[in-house]
PDB file of N, CA and C in Angstrom:
ATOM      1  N   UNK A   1      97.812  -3.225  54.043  1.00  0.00           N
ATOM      2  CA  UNK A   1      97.335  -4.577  53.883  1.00  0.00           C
ATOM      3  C   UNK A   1      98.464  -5.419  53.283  1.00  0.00           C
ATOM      4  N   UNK A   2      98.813  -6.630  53.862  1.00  0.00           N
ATOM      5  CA  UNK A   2     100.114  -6.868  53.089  1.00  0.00           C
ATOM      6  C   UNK A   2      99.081  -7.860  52.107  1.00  0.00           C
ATOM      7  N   UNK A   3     100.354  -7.879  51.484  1.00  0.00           N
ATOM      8  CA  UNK A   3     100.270  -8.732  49.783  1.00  0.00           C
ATOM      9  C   UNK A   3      99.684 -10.131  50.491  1.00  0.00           C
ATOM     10  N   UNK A   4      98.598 -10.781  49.103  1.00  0.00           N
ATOM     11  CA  UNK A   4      98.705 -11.987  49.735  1.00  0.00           C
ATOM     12  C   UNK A   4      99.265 -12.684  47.720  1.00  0.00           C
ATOM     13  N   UNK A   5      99.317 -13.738  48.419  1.00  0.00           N
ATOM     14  CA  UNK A   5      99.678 -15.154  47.290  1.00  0.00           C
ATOM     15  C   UNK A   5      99.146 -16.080  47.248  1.00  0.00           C
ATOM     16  N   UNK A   6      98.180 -16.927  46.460  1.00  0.00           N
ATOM     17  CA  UNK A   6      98.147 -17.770  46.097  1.00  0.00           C
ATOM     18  C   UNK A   6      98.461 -18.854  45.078  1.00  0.00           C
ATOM     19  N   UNK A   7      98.911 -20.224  45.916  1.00  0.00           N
ATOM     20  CA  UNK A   7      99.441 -21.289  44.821  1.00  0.00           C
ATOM     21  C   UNK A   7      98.292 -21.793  43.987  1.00  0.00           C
ATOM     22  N   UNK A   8      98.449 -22.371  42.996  1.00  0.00           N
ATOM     23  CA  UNK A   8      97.295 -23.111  42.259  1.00  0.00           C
ATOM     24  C   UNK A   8      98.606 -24.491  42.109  1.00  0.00           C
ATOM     25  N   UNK A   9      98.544 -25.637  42.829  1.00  0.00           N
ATOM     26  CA  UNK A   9      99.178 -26.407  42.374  1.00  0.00           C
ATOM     27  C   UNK A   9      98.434 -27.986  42.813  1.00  0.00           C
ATOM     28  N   UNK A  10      98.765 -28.946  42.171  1.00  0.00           N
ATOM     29  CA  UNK A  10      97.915 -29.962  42.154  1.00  0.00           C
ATOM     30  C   UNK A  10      98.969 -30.925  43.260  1.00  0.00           C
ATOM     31  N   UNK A  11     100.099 -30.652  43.336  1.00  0.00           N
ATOM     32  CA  UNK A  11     100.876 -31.865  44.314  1.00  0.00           C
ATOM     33  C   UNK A  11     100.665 -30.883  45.334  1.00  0.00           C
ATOM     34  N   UNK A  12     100.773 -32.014  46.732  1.00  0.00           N
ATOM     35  CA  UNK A  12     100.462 -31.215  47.614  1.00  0.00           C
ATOM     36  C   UNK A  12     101.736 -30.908  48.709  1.00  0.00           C
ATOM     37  N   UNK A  13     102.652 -31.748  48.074  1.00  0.00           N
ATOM     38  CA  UNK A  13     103.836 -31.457  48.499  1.00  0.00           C
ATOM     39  C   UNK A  13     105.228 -30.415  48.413  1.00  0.00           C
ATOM     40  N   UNK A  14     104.453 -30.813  46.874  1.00  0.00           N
ATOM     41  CA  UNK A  14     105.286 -29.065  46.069  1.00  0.00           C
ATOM     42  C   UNK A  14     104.476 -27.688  46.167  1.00  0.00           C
ATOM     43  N   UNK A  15     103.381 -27.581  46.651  1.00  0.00           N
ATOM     44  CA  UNK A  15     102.345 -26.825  47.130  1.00  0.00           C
ATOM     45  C   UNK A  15     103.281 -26.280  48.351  1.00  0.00           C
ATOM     46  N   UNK A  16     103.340 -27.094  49.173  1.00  0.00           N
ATOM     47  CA  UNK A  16     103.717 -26.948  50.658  1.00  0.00           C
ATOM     48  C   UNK A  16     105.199 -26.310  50.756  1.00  0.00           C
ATOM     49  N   UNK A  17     105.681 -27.202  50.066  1.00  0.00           N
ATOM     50  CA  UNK A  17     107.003 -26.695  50.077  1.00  0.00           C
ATOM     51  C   UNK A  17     107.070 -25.292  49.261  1.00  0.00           C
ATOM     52  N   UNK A  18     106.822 -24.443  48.346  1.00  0.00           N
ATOM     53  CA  UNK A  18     106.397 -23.708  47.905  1.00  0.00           C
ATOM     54  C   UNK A  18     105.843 -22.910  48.782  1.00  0.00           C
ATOM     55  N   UNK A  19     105.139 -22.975  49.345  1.00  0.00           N
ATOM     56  CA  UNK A  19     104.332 -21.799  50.448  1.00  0.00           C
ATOM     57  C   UNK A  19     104.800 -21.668  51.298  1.00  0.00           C
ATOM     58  N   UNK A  20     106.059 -22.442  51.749  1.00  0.00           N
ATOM     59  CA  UNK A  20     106.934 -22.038  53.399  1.00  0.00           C
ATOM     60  C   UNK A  20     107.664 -21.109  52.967  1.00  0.00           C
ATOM     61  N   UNK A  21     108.385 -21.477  51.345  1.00  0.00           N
ATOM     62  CA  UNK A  21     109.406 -20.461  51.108  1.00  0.00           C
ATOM     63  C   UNK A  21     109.022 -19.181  50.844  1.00  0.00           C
ATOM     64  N   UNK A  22     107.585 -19.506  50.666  1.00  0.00           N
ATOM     65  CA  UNK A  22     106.829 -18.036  49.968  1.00  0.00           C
ATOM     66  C   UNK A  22     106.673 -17.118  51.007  1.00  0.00           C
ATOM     67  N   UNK A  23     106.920 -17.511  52.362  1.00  0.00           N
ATOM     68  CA  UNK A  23     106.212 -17.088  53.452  1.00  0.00           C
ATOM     69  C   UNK A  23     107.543 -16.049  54.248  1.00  0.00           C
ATOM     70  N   UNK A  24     108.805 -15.897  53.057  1.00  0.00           N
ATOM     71  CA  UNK A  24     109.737 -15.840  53.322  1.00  0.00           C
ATOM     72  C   UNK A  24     109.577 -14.227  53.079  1.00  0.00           C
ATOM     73  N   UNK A  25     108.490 -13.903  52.012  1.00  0.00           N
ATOM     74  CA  UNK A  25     108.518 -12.538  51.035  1.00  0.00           C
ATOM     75  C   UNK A  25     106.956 -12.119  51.118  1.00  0.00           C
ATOM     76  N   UNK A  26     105.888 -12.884  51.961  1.00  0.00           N
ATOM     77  CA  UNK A  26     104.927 -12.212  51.601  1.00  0.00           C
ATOM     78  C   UNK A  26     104.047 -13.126  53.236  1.00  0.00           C
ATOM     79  N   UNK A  27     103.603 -12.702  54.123  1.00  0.00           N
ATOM     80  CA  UNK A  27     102.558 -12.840  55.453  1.00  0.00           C
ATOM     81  C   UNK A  27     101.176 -13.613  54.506  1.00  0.00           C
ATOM     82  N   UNK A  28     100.526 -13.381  54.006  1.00  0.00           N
ATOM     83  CA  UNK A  28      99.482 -14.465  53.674  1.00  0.00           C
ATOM     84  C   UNK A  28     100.000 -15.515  52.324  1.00  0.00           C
ATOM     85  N   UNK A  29      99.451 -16.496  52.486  1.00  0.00           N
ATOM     86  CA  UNK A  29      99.947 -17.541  51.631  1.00  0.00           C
ATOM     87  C   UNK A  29      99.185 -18.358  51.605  1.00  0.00           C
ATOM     88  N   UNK A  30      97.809 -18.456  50.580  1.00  0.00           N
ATOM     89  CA  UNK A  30      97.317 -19.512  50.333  1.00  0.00           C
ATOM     90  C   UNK A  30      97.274 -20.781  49.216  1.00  0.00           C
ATOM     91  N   UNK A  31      96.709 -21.850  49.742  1.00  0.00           N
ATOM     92  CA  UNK A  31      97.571 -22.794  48.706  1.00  0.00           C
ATOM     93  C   UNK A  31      95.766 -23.732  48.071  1.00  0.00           C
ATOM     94  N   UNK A  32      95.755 -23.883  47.144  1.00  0.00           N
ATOM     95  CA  UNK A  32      94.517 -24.452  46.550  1.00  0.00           C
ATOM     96  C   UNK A  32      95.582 -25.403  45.143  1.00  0.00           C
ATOM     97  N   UNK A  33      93.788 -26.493  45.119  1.00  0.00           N
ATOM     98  CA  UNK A  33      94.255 -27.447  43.762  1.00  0.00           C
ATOM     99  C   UNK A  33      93.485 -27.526  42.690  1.00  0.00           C
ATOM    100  N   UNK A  34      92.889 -26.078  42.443  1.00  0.00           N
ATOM    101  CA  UNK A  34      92.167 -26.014  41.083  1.00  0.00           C
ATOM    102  C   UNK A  34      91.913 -24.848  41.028  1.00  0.00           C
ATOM    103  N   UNK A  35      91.127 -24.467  39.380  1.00  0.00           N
ATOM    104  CA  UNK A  35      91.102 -22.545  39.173  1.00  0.00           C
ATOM    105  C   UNK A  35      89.509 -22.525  39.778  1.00  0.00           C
ATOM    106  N   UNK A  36      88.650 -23.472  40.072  1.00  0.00           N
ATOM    107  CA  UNK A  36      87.882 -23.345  40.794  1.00  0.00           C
ATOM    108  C   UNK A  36      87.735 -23.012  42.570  1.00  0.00           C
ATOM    109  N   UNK A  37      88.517 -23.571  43.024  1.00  0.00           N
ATOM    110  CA  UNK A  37      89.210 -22.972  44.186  1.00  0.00           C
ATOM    111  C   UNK A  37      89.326 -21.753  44.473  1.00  0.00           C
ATOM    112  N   UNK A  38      90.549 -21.526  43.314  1.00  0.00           N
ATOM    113  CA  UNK A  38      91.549 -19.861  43.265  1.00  0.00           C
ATOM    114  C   UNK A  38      90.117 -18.925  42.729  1.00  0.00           C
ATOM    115  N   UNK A  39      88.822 -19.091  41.962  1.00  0.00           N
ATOM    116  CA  UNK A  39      87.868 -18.280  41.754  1.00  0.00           C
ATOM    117  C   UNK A  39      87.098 -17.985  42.776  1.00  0.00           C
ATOM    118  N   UNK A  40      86.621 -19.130  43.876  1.00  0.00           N
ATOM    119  CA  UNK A  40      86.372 -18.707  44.802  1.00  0.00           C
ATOM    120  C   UNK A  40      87.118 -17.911  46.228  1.00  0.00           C
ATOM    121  N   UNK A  41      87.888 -18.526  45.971  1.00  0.00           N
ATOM    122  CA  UNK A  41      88.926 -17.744  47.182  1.00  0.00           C
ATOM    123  C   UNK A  41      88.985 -16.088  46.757  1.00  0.00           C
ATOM    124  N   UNK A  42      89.518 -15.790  45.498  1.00  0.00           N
ATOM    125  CA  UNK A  42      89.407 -15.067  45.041  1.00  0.00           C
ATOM    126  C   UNK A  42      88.378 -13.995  45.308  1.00  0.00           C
ATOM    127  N   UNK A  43      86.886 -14.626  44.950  1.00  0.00           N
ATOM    128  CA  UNK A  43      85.739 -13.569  44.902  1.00  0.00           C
ATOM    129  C   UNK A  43      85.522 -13.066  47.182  1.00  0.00           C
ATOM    130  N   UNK A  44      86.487 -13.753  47.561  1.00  0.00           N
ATOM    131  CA  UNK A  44      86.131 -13.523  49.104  1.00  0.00           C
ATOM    132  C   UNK A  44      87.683 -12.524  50.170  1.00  0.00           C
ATOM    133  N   UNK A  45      88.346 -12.999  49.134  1.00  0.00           N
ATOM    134  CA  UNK A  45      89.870 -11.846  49.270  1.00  0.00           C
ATOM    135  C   UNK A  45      90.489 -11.805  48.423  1.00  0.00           C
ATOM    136  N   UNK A  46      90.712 -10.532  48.534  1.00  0.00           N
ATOM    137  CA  UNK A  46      92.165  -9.726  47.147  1.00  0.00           C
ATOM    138  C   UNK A  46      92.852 -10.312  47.493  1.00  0.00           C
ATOM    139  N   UNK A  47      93.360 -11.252  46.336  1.00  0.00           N
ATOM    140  CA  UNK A  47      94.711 -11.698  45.980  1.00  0.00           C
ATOM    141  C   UNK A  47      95.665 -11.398  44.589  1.00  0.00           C
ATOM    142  N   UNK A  48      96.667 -10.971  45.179  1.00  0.00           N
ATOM    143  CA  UNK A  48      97.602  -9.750  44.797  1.00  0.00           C
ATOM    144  C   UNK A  48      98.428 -10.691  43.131  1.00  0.00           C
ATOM    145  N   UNK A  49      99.154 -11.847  43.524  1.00  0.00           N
ATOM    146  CA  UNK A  49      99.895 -12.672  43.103  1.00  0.00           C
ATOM    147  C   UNK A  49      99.387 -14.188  42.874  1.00  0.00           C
ATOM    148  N   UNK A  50      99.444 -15.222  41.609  1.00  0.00           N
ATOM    149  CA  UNK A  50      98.984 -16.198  41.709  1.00  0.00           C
ATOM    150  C   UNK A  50     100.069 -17.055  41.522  1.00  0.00           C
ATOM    151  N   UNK A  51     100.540 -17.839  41.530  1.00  0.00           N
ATOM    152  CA  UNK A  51     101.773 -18.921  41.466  1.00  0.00           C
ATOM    153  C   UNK A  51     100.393 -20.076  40.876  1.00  0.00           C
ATOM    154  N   UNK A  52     101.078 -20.191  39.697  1.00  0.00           N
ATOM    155  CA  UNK A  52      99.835 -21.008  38.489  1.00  0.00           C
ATOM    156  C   UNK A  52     100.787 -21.992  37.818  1.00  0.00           C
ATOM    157  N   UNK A  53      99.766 -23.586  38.266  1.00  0.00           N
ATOM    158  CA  UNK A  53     100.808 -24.544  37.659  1.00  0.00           C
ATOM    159  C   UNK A  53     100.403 -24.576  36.609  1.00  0.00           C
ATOM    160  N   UNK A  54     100.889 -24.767  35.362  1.00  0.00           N
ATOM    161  CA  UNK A  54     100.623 -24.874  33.981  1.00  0.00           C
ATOM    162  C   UNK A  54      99.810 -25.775  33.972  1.00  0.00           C
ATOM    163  N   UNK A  55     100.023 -26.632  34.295  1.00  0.00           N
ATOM    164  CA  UNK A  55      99.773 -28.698  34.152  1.00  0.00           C
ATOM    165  C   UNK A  55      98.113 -28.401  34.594  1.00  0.00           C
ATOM    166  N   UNK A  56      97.997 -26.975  35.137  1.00  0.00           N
ATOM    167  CA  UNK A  56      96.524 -27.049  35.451  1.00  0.00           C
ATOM    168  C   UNK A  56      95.327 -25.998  34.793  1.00  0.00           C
ATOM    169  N   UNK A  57      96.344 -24.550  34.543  1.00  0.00           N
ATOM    170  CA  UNK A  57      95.853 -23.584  33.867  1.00  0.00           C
ATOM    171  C   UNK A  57      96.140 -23.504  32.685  1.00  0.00           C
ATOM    172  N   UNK A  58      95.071 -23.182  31.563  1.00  0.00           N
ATOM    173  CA  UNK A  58      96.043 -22.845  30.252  1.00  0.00           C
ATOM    174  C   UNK A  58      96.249 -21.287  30.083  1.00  0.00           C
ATOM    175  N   UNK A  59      96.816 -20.874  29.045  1.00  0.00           N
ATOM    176  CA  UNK A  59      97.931 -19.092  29.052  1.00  0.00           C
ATOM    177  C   UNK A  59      96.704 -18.605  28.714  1.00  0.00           C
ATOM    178  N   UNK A  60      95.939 -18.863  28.052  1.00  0.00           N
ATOM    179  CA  UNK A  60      94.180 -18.261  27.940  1.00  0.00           C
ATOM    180  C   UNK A  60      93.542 -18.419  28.921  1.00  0.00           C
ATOM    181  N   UNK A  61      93.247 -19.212  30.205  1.00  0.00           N
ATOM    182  CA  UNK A  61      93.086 -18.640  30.976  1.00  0.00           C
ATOM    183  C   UNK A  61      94.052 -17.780  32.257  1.00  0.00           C
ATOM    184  N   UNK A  62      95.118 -17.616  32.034  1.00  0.00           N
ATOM    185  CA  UNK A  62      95.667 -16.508  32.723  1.00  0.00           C
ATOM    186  C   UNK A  62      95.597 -15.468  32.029  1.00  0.00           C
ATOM    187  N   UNK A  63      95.463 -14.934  31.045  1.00  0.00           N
ATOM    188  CA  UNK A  63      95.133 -13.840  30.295  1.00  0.00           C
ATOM    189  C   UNK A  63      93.836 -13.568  31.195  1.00  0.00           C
ATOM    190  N   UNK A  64      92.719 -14.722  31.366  1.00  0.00           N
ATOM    191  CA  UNK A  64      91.402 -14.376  31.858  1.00  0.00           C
ATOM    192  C   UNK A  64      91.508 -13.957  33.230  1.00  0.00           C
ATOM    193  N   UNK A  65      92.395 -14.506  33.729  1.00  0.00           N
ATOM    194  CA  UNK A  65      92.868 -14.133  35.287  1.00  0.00           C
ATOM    195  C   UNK A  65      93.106 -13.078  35.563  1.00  0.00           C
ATOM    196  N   UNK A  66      94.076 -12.191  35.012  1.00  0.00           N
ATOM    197  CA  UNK A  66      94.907 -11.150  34.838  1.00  0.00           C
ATOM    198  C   UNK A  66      94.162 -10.230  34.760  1.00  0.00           C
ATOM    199  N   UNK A  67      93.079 -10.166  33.816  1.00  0.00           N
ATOM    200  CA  UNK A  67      92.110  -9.204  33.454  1.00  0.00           C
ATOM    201  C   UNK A  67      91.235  -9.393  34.475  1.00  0.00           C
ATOM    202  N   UNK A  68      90.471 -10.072  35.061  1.00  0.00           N
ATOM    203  CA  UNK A  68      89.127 -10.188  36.006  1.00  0.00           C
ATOM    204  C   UNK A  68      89.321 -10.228  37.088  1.00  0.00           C
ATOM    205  N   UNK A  69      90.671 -10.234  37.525  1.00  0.00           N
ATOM    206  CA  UNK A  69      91.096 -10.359  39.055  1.00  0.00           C
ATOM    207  C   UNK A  69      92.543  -9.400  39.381  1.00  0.00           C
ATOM    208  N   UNK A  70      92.725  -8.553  38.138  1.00  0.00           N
ATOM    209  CA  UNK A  70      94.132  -7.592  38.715  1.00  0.00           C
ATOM    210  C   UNK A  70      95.251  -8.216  39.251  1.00  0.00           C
ATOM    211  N   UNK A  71      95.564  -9.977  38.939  1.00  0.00           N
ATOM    212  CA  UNK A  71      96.139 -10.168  39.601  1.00  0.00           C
ATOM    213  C   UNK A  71      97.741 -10.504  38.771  1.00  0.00           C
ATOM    214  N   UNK A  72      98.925 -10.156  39.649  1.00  0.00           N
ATOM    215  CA  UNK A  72      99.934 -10.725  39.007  1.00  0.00           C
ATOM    216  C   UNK A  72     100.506 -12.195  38.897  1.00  0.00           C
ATOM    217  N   UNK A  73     100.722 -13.294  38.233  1.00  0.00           N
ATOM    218  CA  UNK A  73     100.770 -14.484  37.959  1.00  0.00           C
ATOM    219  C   UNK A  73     102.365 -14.543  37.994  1.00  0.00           C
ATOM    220  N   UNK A  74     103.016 -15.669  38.308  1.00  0.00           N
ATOM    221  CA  UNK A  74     103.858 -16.623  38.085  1.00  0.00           C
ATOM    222  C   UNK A  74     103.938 -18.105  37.983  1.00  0.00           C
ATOM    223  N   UNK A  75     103.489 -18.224  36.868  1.00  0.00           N
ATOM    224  CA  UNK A  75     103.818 -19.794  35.976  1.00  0.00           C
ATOM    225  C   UNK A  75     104.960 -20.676  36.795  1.00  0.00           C
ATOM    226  N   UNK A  76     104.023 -22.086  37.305  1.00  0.00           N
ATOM    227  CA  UNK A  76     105.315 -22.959  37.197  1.00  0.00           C
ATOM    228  C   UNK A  76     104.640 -24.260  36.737  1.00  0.00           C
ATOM    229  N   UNK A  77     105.651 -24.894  36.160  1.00  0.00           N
ATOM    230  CA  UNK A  77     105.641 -26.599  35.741  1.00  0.00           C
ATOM    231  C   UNK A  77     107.031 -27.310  36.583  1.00  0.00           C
ATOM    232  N   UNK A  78     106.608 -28.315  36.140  1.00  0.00           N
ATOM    233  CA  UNK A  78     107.545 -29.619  36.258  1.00  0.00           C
ATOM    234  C   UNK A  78     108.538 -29.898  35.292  1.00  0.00           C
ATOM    235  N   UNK A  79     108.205 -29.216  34.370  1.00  0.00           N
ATOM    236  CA  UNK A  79     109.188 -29.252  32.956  1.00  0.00           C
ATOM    237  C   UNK A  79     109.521 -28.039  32.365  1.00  0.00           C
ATOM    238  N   UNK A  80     109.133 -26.984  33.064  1.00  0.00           N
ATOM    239  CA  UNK A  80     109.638 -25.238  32.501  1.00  0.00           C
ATOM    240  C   UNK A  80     110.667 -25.578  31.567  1.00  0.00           C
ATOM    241  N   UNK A  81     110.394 -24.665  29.921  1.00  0.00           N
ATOM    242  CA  UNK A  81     111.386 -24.935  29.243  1.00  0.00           C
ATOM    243  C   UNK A  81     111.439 -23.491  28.765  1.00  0.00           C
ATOM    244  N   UNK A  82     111.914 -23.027  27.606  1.00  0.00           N
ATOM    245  CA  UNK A  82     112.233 -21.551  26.957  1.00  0.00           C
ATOM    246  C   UNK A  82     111.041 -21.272  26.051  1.00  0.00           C
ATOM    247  N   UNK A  83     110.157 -22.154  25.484  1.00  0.00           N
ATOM    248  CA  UNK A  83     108.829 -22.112  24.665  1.00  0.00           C
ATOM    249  C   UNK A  83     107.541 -21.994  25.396  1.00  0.00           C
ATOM    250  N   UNK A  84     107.843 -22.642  26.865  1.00  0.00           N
ATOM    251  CA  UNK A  84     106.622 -22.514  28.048  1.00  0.00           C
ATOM    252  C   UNK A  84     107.191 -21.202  28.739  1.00  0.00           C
ATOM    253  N   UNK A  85     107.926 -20.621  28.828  1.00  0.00           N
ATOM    254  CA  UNK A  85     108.690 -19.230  29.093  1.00  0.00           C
ATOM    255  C   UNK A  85     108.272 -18.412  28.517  1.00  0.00           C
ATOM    256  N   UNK A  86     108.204 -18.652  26.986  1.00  0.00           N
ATOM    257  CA  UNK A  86     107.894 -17.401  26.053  1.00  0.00           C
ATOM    258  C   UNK A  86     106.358 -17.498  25.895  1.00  0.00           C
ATOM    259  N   UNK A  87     105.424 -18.278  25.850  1.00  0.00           N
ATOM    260  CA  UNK A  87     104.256 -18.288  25.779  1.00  0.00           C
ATOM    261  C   UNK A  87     104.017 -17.733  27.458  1.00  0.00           C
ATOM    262  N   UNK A  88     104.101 -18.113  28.031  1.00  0.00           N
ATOM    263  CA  UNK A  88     103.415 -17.480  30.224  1.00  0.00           C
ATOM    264  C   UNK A  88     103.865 -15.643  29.752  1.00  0.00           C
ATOM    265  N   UNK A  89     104.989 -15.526  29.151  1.00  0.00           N
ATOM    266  CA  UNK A  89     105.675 -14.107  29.256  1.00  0.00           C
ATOM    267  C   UNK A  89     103.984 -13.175  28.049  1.00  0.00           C
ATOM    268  N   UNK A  90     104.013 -13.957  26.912  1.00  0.00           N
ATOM    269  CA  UNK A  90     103.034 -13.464  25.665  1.00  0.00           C
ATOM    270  C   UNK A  90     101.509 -13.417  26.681  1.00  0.00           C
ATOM    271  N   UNK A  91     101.537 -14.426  27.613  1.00  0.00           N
ATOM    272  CA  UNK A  91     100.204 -14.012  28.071  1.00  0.00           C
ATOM    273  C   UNK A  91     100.048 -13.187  29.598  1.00  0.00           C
ATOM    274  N   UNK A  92     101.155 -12.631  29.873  1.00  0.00           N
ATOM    275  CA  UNK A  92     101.453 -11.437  30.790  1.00  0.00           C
ATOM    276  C   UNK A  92     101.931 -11.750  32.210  1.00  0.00           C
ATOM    277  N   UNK A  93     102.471 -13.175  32.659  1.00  0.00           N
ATOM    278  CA  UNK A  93     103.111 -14.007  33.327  1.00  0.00           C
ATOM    279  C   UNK A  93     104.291 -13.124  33.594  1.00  0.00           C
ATOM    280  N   UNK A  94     104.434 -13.250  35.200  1.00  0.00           N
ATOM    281  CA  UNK A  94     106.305 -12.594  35.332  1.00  0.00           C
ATOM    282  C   UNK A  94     106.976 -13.023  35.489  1.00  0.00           C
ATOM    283  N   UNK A  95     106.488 -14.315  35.038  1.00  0.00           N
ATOM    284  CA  UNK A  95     107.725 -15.394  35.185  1.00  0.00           C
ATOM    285  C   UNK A  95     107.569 -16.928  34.828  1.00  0.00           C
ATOM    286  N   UNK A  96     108.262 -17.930  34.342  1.00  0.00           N
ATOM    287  CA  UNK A  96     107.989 -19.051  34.544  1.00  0.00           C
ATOM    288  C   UNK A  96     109.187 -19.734  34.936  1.00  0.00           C
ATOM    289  N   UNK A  97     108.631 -20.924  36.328  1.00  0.00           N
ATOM    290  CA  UNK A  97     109.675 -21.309  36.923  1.00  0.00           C
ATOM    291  C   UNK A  97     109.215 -22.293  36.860  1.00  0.00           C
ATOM    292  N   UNK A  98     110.596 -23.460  37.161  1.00  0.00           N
ATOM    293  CA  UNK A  98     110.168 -24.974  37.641  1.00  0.00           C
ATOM    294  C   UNK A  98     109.360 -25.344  38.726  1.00  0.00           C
ATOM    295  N   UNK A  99     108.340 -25.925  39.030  1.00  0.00           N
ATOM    296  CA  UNK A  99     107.891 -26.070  40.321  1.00  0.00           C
ATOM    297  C   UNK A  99     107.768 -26.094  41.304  1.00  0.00           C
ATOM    298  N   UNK A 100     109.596 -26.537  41.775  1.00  0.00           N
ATOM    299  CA  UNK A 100     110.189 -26.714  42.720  1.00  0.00           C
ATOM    300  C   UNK A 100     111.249 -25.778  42.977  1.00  0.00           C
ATOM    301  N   UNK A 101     111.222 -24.846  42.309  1.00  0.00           N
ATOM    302  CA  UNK A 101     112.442 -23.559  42.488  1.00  0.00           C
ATOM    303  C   UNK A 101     111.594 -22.864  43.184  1.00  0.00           C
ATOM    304  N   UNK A 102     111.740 -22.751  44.764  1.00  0.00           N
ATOM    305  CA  UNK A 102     110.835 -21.374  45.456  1.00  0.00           C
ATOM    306  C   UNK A 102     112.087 -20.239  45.176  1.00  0.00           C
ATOM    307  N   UNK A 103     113.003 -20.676  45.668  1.00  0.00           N
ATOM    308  CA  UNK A 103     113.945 -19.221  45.482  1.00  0.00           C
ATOM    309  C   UNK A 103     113.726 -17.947  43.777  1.00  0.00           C
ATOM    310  N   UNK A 104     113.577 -19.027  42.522  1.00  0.00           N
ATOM    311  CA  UNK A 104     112.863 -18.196  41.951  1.00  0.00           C
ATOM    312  C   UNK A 104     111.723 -17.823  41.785  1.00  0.00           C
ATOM    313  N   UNK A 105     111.135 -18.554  42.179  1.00  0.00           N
ATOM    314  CA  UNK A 105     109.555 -18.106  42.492  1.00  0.00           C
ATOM    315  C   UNK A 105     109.517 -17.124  43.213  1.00  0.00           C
ATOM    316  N   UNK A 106     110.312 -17.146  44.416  1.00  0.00           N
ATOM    317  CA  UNK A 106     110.540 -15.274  45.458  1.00  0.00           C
ATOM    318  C   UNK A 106     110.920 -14.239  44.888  1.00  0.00           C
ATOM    319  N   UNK A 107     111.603 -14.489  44.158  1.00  0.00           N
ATOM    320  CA  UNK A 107     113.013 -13.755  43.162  1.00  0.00           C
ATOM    321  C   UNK A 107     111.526 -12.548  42.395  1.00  0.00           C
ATOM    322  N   UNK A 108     110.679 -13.462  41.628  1.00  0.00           N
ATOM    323  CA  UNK A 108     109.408 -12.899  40.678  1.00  0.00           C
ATOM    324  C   UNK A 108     108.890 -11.934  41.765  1.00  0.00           C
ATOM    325  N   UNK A 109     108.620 -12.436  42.947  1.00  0.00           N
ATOM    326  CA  UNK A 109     107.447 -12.080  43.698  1.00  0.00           C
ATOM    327  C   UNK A 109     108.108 -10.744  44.271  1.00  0.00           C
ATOM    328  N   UNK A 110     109.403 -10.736  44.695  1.00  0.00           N
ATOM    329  CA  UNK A 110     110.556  -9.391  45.471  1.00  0.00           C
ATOM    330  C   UNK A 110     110.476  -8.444  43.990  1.00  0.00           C
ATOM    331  N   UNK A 111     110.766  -8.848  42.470  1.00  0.00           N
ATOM    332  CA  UNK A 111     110.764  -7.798  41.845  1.00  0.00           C
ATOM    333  C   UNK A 111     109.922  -7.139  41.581  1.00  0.00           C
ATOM    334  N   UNK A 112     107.831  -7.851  42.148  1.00  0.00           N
ATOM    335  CA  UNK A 112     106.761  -7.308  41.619  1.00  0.00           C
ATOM    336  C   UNK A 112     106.771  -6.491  42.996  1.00  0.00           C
ATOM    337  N   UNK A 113     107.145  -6.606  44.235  1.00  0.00           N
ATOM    338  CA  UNK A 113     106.522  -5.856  45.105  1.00  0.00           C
ATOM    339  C   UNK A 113     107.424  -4.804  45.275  1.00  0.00           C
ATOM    340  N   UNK A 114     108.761  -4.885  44.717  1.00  0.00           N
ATOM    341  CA  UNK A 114     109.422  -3.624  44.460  1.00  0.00           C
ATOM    342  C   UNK A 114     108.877  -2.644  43.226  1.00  0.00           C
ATOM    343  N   UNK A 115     108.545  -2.700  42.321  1.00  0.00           N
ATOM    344  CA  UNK A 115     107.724  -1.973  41.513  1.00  0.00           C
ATOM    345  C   UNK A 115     106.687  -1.555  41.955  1.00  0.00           C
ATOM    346  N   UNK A 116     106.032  -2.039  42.791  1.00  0.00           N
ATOM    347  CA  UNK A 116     104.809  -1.748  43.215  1.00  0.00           C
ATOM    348  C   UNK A 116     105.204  -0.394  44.399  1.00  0.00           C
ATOM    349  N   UNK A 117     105.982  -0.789  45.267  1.00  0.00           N
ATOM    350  CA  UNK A 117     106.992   0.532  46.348  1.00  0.00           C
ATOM    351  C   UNK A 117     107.305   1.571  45.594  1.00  0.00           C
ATOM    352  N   UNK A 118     107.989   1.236  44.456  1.00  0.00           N
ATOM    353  CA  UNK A 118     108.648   2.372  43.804  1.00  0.00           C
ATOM    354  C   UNK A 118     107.444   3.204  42.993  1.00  0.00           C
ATOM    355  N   UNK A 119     106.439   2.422  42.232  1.00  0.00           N
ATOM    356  CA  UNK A 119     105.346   3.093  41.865  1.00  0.00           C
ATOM    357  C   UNK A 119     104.310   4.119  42.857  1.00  0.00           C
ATOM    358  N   UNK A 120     104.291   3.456  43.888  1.00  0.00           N
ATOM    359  CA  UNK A 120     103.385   4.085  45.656  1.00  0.00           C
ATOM    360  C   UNK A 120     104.404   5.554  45.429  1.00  0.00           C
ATOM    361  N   UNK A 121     105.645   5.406  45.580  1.00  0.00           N
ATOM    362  CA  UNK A 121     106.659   6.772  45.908  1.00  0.00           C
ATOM    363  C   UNK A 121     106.258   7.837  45.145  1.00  0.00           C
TER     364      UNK A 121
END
């Protein structure tokens, strides 16, 4: 079953752009603009990875995420700094990127699905 991803992002442009590049490292790619959305989508397919805009989730609820849905998260904002870094990391985030960085946003997503290969072996 390949991996899927979903964005949680509120622009729909950085959404978009975001999910072409995503589409680079992972065959499903869905894109939503609220955690109401991502809960329902959620309760109807396993989704593996969440790409979570801050500006919309708080680190208490990705803690809640993480736990009720198995899923792995990567944090992004518009303003990613080293204090919004260290808080996404404290609440089990693999990453926090700027919004608009897909290349690191892939970067997160290639090192979780290599752990995941090497763990299968």
């Amino acid at each position: 079953m390949p991996t899927a991803v979903l964005i949680v992002q509120n622009d729909p442009v950085r959404a978009q752009n975001l999910a072409s590049q995503i589409r680079s490292v992972s065959e499903v790619v869905f894109v939503v603009q609220s955690l109401a959305e991502l809960q329902r989508l959620a309760s109807q397919f396993p989704i593996q990875i969440g790409i979570l805009d801050l500006s919309l989730v708080t680190f208490r609820e990705i803690v809640q995420l993480r736990r009720q849905l198995d899923m792995e998260i990567v944090c992004t904002h518009h303003t990613a700094d080293e204090v919004m870094w260290a808080e996404a990391m404290d609440a089990g985030a693999l990453d926090c990127c700027f919004d608009d960085d897909g290349p690191a946003v892939c970067r997160a997503i290639r090192r979780t699905l290599t752990a995941w290969n090497q763990a299968a072996s």
